[in-house]
C-alpha atoms as a PDB file:
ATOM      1  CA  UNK A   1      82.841  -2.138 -42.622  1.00  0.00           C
ATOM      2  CA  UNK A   2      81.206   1.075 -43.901  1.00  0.00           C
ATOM      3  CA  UNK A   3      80.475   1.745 -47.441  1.00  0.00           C
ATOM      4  CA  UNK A   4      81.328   5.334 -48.543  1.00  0.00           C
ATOM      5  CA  UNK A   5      79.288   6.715 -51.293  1.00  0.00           C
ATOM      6  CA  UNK A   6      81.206   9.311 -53.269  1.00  0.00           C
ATOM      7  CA  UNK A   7      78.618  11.706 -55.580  1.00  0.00           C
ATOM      8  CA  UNK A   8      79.537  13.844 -58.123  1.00  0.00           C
ATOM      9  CA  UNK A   9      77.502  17.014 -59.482  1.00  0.00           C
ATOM     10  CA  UNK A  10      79.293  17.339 -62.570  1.00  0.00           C
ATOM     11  CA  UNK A  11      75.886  18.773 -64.463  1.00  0.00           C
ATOM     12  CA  UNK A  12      75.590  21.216 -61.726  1.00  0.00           C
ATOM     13  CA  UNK A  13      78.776  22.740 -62.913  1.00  0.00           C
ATOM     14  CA  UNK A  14      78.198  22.843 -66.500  1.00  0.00           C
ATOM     15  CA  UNK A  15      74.673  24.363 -66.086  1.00  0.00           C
ATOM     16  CA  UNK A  16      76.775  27.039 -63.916  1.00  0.00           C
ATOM     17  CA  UNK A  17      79.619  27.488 -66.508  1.00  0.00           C
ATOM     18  CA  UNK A  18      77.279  27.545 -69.776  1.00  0.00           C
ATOM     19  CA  UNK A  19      75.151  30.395 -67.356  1.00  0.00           C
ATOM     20  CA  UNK A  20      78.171  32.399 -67.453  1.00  0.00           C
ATOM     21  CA  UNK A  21      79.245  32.036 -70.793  1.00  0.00           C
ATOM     22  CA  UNK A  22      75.847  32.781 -71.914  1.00  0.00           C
ATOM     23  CA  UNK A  23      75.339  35.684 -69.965  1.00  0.00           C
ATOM     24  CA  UNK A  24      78.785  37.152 -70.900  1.00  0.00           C
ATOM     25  CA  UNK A  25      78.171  36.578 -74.705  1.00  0.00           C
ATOM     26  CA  UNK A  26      73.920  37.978 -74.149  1.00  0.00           C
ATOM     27  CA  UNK A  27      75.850  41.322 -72.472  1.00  0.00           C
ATOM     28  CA  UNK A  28      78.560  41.540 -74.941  1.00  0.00           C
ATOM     29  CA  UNK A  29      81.590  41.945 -72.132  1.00  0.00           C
ATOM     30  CA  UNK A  30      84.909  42.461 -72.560  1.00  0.00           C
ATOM     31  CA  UNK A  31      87.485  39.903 -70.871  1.00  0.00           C
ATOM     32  CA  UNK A  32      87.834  42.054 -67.514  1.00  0.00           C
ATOM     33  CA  UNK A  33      83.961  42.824 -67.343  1.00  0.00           C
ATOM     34  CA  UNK A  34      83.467  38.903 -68.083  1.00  0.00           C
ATOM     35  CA  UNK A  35      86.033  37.724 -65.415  1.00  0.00           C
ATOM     36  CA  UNK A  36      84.563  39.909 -63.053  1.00  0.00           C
ATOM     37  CA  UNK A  37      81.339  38.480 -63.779  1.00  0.00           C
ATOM     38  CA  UNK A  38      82.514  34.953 -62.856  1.00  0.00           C
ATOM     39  CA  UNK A  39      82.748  36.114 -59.380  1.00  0.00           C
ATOM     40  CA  UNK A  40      79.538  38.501 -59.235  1.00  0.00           C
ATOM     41  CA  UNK A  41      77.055  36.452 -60.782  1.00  0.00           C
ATOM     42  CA  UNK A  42      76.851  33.430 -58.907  1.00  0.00           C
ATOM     43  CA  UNK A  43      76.517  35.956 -55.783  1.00  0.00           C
ATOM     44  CA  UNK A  44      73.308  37.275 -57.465  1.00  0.00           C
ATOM     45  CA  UNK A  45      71.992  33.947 -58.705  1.00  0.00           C
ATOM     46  CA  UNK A  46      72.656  32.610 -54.759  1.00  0.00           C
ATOM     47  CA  UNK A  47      70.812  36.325 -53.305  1.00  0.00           C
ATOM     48  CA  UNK A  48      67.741  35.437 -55.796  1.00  0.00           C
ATOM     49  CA  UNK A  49      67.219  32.002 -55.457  1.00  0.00           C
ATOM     50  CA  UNK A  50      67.670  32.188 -51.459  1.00  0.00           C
ATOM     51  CA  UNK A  51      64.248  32.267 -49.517  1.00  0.00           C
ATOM     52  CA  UNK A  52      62.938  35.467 -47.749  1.00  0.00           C
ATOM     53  CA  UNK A  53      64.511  36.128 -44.469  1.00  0.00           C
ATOM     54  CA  UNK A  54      61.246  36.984 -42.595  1.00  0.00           C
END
């Protein structure tokens, strides 16, 4: 019988959500300009962290 490991990255999540929160408080945004951000930033945090293409 196989054992099936099940791992959670609950820290992950809360690093991400405390990011946004901070960065939303740090730019002083309004509730549209923050809920907008909840989409856009993780797209910017992804297109910095990835490596180079060439």
């Amino acid at each position: 019988m196989e054992r099936i490991k099940i791992t959670q990255h609950t820290s992950l999540g809360a690093f991400w959500f405390a990011g946004w929160l901070f960065s939303i408080g740090y730019l002083h945004l309004n509730f549209w300009m923050g809920l907008l951000g909840l989409f856009v930033w993780p797209y910017f945090i992804g297109v910095h962290l990835a490596p180079p293409l060439s």
